[in-house]
N, C-alpha and C. Protein backbone atom coordinates (compact mmCIF):
# COMPACT_ATOMS: atom_id res chain seq x y z
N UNK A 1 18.51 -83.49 -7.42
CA UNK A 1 19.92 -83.17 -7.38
C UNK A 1 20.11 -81.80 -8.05
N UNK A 2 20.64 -81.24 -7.28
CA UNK A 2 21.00 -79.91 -8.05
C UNK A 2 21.91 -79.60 -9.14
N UNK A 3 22.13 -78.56 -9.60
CA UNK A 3 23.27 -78.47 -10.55
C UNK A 3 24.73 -78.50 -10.75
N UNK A 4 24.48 -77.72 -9.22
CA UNK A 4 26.05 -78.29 -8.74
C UNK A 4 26.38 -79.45 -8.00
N UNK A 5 25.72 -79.76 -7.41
CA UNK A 5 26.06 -81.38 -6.84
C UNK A 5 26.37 -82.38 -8.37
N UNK A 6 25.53 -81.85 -9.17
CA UNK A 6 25.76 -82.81 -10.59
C UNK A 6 27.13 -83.02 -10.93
N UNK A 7 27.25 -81.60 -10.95
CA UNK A 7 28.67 -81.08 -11.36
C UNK A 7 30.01 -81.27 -10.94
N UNK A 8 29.76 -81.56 -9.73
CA UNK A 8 30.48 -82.25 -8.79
C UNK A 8 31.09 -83.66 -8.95
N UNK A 9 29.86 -84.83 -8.86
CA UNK A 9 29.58 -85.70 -9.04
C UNK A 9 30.68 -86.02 -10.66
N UNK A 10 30.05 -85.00 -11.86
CA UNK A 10 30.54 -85.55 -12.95
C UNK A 10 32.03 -85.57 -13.14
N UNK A 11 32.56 -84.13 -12.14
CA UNK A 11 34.25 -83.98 -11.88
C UNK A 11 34.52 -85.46 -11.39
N UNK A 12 33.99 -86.03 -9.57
CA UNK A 12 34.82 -86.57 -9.13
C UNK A 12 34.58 -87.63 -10.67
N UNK A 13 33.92 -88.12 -10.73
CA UNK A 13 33.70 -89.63 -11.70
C UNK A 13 35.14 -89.45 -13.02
N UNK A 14 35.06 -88.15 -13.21
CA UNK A 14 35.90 -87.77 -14.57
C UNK A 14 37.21 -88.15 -14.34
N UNK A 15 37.74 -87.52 -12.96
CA UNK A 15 39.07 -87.94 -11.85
C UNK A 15 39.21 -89.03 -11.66
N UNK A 16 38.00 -89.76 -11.42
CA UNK A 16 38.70 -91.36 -10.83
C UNK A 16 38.60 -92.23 -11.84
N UNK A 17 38.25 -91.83 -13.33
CA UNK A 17 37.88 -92.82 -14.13
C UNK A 17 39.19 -92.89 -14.81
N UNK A 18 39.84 -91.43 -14.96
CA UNK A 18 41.46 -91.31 -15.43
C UNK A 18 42.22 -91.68 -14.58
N UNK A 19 41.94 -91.45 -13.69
CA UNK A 19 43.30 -92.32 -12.60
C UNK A 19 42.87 -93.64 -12.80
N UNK A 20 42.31 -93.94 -12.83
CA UNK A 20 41.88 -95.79 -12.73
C UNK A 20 42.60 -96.35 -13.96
N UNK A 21 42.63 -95.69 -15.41
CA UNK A 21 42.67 -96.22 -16.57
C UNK A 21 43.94 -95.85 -16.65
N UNK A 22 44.70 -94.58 -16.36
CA UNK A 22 46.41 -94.43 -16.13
C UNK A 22 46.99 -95.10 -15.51
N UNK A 23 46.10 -95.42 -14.11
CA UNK A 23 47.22 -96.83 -13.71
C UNK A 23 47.39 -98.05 -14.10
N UNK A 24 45.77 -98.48 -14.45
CA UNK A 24 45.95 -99.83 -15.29
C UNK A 24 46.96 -99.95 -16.17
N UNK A 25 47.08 -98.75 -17.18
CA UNK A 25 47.58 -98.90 -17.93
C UNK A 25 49.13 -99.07 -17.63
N UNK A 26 49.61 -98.00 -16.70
CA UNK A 26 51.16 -98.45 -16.32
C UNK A 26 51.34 -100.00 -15.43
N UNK A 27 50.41 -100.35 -14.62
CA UNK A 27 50.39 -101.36 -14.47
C UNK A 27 50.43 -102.33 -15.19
N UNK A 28 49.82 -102.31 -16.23
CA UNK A 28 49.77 -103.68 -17.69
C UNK A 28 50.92 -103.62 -17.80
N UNK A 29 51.26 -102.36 -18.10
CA UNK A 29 52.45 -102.29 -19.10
C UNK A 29 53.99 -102.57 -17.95
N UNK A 30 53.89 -102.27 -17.00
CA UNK A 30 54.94 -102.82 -15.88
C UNK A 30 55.08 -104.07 -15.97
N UNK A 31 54.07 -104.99 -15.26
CA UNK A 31 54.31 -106.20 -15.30
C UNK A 31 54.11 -107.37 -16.89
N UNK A 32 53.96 -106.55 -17.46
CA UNK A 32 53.94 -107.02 -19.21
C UNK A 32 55.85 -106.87 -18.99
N UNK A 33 56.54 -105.75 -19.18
CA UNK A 33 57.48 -105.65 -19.43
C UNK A 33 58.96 -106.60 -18.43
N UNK A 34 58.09 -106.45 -16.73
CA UNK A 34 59.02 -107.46 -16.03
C UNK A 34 58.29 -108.31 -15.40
N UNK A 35 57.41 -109.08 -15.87
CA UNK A 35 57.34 -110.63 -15.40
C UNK A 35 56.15 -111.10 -16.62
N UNK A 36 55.91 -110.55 -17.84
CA UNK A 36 55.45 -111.11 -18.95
C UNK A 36 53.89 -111.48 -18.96
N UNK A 37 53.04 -111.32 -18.32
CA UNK A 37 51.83 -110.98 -17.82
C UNK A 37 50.94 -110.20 -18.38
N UNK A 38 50.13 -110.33 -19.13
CA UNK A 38 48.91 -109.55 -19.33
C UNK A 38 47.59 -109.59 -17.81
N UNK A 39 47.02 -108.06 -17.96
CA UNK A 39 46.30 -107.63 -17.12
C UNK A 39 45.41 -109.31 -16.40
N UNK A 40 45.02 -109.47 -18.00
CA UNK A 40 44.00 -111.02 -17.88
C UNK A 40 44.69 -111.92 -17.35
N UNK A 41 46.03 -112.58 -17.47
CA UNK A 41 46.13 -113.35 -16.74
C UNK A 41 46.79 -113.23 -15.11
N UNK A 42 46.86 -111.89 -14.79
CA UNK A 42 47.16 -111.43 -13.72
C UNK A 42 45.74 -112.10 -13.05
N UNK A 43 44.83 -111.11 -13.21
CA UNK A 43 43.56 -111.53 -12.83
C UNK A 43 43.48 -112.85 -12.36
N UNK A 44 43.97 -113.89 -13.60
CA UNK A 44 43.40 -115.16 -12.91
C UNK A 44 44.72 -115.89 -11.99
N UNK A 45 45.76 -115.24 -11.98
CA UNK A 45 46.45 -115.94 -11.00
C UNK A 45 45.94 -115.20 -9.67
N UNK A 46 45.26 -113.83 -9.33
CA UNK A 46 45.18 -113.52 -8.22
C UNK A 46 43.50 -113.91 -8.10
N UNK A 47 42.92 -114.46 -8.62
CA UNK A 47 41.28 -114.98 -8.21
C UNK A 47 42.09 -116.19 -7.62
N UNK A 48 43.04 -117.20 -8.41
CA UNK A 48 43.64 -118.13 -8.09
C UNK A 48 44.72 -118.12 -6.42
N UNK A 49 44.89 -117.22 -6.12
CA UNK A 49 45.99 -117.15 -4.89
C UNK A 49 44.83 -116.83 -3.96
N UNK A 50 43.51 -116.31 -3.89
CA UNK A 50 43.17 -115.64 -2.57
C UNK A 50 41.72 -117.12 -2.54
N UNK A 51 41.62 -118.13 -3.54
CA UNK A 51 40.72 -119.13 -3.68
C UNK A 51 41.15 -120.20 -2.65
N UNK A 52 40.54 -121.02 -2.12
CA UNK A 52 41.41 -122.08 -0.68
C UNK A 52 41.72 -122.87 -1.73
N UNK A 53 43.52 -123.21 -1.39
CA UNK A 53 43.63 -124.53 -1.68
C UNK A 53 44.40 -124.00 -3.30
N UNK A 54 44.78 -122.65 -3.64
CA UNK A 54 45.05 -122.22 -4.89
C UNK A 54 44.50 -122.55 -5.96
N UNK A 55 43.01 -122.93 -5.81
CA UNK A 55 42.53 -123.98 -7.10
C UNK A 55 40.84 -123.40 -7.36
N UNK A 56 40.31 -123.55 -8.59
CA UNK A 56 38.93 -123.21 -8.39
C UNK A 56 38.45 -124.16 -9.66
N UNK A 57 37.36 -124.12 -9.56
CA UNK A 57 37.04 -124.96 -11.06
C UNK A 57 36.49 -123.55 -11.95
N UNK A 58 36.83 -124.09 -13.17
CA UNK A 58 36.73 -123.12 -14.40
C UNK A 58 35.46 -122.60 -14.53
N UNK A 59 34.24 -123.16 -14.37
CA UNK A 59 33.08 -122.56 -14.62
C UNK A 59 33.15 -121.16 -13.46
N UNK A 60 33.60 -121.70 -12.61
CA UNK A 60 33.28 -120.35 -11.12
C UNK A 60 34.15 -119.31 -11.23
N UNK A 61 35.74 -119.49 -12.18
CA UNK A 61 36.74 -118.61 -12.25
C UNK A 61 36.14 -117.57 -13.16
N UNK A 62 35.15 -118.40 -14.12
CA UNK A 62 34.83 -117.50 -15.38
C UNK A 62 33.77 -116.97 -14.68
N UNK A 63 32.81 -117.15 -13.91
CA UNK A 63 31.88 -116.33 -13.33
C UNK A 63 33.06 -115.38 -12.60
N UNK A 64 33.49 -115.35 -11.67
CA UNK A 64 34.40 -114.99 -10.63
C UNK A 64 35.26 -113.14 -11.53
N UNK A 65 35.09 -113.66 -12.51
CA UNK A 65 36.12 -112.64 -13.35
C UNK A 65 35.23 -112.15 -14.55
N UNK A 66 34.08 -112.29 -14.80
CA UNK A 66 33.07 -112.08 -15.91
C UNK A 66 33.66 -112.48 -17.24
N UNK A 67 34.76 -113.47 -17.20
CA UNK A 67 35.16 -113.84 -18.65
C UNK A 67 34.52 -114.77 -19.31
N UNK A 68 34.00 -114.75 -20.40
CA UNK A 68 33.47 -116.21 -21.26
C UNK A 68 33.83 -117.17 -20.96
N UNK A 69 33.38 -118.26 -20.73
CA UNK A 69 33.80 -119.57 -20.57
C UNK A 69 34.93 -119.43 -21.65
N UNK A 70 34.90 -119.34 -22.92
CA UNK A 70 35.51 -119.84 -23.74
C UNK A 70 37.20 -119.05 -24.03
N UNK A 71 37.03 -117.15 -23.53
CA UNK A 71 38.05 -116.70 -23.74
C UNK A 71 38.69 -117.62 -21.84
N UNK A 72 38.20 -117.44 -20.99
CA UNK A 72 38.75 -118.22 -19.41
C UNK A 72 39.91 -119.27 -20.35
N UNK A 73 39.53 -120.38 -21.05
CA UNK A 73 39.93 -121.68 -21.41
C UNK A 73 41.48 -121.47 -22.39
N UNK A 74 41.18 -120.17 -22.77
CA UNK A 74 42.20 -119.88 -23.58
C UNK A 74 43.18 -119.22 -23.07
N UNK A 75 43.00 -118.37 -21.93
CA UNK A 75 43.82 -117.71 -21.47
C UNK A 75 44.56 -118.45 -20.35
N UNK A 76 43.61 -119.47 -19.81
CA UNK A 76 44.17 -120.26 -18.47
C UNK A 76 45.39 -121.22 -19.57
N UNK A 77 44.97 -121.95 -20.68
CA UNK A 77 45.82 -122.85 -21.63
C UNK A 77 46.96 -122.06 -21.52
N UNK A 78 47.20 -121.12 -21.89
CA UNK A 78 48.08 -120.02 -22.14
C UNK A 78 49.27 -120.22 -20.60
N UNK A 79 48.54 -120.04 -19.55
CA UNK A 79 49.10 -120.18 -17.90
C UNK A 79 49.74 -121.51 -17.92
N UNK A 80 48.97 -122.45 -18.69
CA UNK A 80 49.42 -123.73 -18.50
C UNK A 80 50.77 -124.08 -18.98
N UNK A 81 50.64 -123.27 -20.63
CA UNK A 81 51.49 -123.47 -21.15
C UNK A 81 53.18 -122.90 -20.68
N UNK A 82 53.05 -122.13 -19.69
CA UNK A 82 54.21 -121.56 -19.03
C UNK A 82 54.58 -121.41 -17.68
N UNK A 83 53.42 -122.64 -17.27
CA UNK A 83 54.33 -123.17 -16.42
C UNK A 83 53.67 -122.33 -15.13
N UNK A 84 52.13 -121.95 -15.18
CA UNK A 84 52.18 -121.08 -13.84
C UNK A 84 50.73 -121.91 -13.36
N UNK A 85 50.22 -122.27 -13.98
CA UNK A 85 48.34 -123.27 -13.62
C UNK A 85 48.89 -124.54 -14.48
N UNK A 86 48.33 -125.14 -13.61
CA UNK A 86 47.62 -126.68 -14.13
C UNK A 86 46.36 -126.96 -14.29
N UNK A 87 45.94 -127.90 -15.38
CA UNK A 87 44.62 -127.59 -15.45
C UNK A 87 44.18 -129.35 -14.87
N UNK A 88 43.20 -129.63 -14.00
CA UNK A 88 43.28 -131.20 -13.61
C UNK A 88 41.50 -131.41 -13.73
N UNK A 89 41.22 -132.50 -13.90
CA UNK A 89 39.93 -132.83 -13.56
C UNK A 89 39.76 -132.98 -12.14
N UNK A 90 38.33 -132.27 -12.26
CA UNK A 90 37.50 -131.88 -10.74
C UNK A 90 37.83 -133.33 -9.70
N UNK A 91 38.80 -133.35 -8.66
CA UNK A 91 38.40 -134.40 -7.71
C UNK A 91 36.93 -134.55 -7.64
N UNK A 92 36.10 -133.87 -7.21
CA UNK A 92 34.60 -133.44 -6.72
C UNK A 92 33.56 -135.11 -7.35
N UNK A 93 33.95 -134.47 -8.76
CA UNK A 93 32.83 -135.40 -9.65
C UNK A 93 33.38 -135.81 -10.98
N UNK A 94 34.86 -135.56 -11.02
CA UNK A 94 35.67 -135.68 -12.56
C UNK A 94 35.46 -135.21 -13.56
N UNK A 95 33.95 -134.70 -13.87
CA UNK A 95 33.55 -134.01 -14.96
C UNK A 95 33.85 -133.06 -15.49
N UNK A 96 33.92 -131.59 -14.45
CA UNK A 96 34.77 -130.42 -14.40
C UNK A 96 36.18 -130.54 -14.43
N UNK A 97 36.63 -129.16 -14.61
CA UNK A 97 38.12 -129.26 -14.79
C UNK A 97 38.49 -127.74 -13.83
N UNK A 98 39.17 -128.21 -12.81
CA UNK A 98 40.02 -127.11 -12.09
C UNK A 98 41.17 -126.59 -12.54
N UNK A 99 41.60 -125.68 -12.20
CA UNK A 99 42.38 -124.28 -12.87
C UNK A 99 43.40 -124.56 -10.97
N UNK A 100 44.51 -124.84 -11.24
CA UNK A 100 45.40 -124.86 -9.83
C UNK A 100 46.55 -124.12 -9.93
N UNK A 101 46.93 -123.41 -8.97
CA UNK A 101 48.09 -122.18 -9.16
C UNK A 101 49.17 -122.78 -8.94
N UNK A 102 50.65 -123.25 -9.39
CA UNK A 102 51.41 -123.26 -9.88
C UNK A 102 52.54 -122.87 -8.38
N UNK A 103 53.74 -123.67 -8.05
CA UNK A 103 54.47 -122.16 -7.19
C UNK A 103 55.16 -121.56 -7.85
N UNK A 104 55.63 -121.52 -9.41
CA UNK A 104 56.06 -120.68 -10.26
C UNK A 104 54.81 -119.74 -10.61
N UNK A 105 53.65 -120.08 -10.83
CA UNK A 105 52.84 -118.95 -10.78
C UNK A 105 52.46 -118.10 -9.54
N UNK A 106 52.74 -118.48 -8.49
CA UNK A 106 52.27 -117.79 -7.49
C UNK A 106 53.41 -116.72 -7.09
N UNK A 107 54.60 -117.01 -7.61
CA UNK A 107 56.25 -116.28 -7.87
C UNK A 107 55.60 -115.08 -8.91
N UNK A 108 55.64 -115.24 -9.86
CA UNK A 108 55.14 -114.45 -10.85
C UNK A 108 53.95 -113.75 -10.30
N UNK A 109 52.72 -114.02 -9.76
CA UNK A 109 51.97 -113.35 -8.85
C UNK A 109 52.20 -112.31 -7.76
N UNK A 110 53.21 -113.05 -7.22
CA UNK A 110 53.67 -112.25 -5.85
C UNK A 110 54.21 -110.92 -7.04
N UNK A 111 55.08 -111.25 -7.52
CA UNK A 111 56.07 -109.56 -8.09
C UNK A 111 55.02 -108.80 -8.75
N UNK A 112 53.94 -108.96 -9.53
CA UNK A 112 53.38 -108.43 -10.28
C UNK A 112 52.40 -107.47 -8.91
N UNK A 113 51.99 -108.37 -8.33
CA UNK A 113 50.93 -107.78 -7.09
C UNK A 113 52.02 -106.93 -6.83
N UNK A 114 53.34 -106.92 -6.59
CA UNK A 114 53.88 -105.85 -5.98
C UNK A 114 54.35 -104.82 -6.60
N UNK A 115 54.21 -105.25 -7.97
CA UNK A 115 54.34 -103.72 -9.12
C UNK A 115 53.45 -102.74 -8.79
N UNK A 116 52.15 -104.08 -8.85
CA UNK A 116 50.81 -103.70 -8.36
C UNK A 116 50.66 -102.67 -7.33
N UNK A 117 50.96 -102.95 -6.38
CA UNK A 117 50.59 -102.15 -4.75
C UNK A 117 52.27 -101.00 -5.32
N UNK A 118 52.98 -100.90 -5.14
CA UNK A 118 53.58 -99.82 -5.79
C UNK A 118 53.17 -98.49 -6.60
N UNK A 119 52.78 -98.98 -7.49
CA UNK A 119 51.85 -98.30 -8.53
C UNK A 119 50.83 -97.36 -7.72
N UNK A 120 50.03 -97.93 -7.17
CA UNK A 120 48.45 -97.41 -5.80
C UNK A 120 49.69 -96.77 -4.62
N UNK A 121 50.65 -97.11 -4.32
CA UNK A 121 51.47 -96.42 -3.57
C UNK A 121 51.95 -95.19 -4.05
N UNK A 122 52.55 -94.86 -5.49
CA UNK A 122 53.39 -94.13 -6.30
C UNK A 122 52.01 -92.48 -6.44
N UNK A 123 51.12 -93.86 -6.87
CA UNK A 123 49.83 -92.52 -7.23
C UNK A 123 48.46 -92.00 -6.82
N UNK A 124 48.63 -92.88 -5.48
CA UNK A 124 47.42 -92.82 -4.91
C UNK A 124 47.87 -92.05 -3.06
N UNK A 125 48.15 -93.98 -2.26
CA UNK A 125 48.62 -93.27 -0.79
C UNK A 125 49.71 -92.34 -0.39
N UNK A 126 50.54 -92.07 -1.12
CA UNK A 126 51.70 -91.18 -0.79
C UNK A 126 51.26 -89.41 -1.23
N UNK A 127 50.09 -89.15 -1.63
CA UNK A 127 49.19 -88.13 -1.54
C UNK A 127 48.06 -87.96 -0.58
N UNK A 128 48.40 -89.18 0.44
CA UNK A 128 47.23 -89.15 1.04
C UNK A 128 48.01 -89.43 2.48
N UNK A 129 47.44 -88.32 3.66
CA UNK A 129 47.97 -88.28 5.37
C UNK A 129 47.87 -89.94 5.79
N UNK A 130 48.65 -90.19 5.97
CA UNK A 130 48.63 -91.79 7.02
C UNK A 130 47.03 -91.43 7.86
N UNK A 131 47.25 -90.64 8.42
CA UNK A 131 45.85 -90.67 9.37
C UNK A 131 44.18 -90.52 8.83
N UNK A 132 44.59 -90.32 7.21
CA UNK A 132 43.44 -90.53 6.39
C UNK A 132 43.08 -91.89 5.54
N UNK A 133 44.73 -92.99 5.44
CA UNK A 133 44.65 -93.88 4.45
C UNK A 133 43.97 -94.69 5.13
N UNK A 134 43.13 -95.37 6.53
CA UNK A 134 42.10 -96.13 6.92
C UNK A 134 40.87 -95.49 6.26
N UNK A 135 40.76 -94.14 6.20
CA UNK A 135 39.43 -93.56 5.64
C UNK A 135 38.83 -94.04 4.33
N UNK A 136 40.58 -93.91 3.37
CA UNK A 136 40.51 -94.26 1.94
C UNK A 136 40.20 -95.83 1.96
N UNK A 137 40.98 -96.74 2.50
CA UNK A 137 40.67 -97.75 2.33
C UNK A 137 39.33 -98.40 2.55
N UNK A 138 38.67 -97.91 3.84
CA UNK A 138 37.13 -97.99 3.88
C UNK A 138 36.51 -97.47 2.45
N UNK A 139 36.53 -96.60 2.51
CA UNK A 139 35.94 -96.09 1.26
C UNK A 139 35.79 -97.08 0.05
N UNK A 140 37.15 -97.64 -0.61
CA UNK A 140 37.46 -98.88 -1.21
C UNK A 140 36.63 -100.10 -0.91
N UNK A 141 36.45 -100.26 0.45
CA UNK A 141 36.19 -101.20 0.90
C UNK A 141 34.59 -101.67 0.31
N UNK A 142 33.83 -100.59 0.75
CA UNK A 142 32.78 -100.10 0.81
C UNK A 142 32.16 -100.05 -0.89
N UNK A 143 33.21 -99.73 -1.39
CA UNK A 143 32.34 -99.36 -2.66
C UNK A 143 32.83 -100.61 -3.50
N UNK A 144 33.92 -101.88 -3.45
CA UNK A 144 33.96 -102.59 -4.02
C UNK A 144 32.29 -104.08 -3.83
N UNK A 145 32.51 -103.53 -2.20
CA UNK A 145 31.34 -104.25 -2.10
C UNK A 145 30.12 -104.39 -2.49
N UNK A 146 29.77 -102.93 -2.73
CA UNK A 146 28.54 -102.62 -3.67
C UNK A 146 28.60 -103.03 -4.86
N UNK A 147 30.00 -102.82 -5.20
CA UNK A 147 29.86 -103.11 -6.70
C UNK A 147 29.82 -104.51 -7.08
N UNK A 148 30.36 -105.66 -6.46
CA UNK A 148 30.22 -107.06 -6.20
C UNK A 148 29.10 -107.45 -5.90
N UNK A 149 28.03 -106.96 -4.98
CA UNK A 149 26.94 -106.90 -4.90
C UNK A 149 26.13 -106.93 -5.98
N UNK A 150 26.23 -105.48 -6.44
CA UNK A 150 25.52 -105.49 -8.06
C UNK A 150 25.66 -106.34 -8.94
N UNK A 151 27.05 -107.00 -9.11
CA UNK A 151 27.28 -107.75 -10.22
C UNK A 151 26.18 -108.98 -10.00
N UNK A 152 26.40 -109.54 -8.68
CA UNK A 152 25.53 -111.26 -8.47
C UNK A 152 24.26 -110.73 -8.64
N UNK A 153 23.58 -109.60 -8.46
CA UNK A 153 22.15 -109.06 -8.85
C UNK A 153 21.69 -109.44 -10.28
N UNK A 154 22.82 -108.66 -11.06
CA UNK A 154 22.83 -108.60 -12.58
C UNK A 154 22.39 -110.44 -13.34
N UNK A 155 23.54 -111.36 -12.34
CA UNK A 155 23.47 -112.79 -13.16
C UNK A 155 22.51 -113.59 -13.67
């Protein structure tokens, strides 16, 4: 690799690592402020909405999201406690315990996802030609997959 390709490379990474962490951050802080939500339990209501059946069992949510078993248990309690997950023993084998989405949580889901996609609208596609945003989204596409990839490598 040359010097300037390096150089390159270290710009774009520098660019997308600040945009990534500026939006999170207005994002937290959006749906923290109108629908009471931390980043984390956003997370697990949307592993929870795109799972069949709105439900997953806890060991796979905590793989699913790289959280500790133990912080998962605390933060899902937390969901429980307001009314957006239920927590039930596994039909399957009773032993486990499933994590089930709520339709008050999936309410609270929906607005936040749409702070969400707003936000990627506000600072991302509305800088970008309609006839390029299939490009971007491939791109997305493409590189989340790798990176999902890598992770089940890593386990």
């Amino acid at each position: 690799m040359t010097t300037m390709e390096r150089k390159r490379i270290e710009k774009a990474w520098a660019l997308y690592s600040d945009l990534t962490l500026r939006m999170s951050g207005i994002v937290e802080h959006r749906i923290k402020a109108e629908v009471g939500l931390t980043f984390a339990d956003f997370a697990i209501l949307a592993a929870l909405v795109r799972s069949p059946k709105r439900e997953m069992r806890m060991g796979r949510l905590s793989e699913n999201l790289s959280y500790s078993p133990s912080r998962l248990s605390y933060l899902v309690t937390t969901l429980v406690n307001r009314g957006f997950v239920e927590k039930n023993s596994s039909p399957e084998d009773g032993r486990g315990l499933v994590a089930i989405l709520t339709d008050e949580g999936y309410r609270a889901w929906a607005t936040a996802n749409e702070i969400q996609h707003q936000v990627f609208t506000d600072f991302v596609l509305s800088q970008v030609p309609d006839e390029e945003q299939n490009q971007l989204r491939e791109i997305f596409y493409q590189a989340a997959t790798r990176a999902r990839d890598g992770e089940a490598h890593r386990r």
